[in-house]
C-alpha atoms as a PDB file:
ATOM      1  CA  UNK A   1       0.000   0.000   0.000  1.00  0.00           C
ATOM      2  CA  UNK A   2       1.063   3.206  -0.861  1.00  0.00           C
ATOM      3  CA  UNK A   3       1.431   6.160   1.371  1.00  0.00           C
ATOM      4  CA  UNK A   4      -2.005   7.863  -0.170  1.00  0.00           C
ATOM      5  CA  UNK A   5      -3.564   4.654   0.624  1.00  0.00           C
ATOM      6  CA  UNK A   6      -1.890   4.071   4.130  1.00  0.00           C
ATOM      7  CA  UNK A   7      -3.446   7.941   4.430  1.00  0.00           C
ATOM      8  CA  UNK A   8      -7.126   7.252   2.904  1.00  0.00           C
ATOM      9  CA  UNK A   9      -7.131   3.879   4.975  1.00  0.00           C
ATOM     10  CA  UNK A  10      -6.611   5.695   8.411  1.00  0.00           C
ATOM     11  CA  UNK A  11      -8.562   8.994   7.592  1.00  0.00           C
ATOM     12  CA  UNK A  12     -11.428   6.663   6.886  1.00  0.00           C
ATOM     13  CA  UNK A  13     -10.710   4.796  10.095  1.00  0.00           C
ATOM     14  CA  UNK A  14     -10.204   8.193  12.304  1.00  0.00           C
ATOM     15  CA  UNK A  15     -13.574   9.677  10.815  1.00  0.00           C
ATOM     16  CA  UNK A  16     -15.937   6.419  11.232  1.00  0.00           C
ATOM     17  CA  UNK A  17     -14.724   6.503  14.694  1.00  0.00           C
ATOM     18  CA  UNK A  18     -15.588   9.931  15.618  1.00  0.00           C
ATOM     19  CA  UNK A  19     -18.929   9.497  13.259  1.00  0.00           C
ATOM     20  CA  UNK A  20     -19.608   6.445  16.258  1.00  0.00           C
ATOM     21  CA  UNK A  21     -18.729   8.637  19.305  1.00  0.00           C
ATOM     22  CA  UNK A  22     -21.049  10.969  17.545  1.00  0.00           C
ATOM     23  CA  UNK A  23     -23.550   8.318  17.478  1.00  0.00           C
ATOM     24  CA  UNK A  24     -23.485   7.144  20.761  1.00  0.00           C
ATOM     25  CA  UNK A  25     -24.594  10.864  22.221  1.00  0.00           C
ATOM     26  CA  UNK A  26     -21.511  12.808  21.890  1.00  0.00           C
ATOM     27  CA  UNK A  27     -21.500  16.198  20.798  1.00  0.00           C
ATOM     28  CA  UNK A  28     -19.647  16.793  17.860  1.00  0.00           C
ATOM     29  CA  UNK A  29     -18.046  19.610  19.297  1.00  0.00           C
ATOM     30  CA  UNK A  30     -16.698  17.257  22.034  1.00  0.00           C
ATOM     31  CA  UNK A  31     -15.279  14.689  19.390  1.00  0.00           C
ATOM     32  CA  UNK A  32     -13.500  17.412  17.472  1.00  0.00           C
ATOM     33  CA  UNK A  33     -11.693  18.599  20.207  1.00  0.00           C
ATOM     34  CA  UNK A  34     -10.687  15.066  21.690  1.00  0.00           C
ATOM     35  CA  UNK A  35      -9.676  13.965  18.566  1.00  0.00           C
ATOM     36  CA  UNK A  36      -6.876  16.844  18.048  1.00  0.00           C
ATOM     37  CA  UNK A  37      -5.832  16.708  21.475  1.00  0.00           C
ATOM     38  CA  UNK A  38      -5.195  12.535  21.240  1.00  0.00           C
ATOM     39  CA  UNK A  39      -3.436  13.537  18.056  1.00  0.00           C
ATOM     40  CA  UNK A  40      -1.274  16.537  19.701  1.00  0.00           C
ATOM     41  CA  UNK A  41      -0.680  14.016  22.987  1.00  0.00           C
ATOM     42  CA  UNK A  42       0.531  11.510  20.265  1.00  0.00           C
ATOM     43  CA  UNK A  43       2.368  13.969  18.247  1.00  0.00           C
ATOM     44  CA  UNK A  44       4.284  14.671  22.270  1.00  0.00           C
ATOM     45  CA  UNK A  45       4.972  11.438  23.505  1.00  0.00           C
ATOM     46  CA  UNK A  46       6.357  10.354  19.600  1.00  0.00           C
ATOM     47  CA  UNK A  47       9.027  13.692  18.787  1.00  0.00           C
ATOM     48  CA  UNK A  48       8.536  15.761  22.477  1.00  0.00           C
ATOM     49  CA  UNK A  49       6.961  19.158  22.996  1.00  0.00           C
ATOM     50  CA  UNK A  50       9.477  21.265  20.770  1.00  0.00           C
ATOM     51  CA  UNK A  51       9.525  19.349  17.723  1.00  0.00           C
ATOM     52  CA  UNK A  52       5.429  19.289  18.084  1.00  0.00           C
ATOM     53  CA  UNK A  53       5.328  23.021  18.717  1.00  0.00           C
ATOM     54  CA  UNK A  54       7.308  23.504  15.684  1.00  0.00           C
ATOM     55  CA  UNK A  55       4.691  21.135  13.823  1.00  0.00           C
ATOM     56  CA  UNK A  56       1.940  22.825  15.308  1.00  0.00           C
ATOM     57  CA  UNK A  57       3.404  26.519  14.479  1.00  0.00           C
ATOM     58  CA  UNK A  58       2.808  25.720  10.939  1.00  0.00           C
ATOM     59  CA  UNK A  59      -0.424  24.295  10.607  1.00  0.00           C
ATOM     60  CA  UNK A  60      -2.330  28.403  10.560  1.00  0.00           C
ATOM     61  CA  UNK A  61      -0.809  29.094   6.971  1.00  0.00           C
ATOM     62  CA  UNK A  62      -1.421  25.371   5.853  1.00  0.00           C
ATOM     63  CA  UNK A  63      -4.933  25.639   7.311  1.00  0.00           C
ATOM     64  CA  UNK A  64      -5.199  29.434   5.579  1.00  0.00           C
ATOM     65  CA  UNK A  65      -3.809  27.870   2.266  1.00  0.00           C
ATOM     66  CA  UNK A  66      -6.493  25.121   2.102  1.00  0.00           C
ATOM     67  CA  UNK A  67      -4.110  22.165   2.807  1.00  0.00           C
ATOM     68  CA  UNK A  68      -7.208  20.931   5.084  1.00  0.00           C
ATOM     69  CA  UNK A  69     -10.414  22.085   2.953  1.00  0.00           C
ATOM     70  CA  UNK A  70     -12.100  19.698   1.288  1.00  0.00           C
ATOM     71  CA  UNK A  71     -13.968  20.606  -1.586  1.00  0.00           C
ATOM     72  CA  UNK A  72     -17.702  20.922  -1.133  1.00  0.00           C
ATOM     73  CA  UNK A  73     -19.872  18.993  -3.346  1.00  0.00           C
ATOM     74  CA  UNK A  74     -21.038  22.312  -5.667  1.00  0.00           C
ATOM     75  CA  UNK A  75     -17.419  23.122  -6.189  1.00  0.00           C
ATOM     76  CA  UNK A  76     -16.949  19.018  -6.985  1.00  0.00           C
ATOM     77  CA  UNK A  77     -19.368  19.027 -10.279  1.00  0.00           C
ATOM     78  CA  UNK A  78     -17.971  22.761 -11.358  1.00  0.00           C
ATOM     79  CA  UNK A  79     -15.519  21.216 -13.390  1.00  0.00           C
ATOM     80  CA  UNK A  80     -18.284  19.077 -15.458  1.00  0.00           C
ATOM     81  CA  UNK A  81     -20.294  21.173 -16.626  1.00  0.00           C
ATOM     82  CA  UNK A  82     -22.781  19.347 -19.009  1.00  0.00           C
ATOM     83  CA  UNK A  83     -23.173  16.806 -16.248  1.00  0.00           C
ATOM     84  CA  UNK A  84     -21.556  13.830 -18.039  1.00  0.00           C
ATOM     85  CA  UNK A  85     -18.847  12.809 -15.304  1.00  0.00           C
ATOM     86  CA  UNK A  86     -16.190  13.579 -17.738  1.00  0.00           C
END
């Protein structure tokens, strides 16, 4: 598997988990939040607090720059515009 995959496989994984909690009664609010900090915590015990604060320092321009959006479903379909899928 290739590193897209590896990343598609856990993303997948991550969000059907947090789609569960959500099921289950949790606010989604609540899942958001735990789910960075488990990540961050990770991110600490893995490389320690100054490599992760040097991670986390970059993530405003990459979350300004759209390295996180996901394209909504109008913007999807702008690209065909007779409707064909091609």
């Amino acid at each position: 598997m290739d590193e897209q995959q590896q990343r598609d496989v856990a993303a997948k994984k991550v969000l059907e988990a947090m789609q569960s909690a959500i099921d289950e009664g949790v606010e989604p609010d609540v899942v958001k939040l735990v789910t960075l900090s488990a990540a961050v915590t990770n991110f600490v015990n893995d490389y320690g607090e100054e490599a992760t604060a040097g991670i986390i320092e970059t993530l405003p321009e990459k979350v300004r720059n759209g390295a996180f959006s996901q394209p909504s479903a109008d913007q999807q379909g702008s690209d065909d515009k007779d409707g064909d899928g091609e």
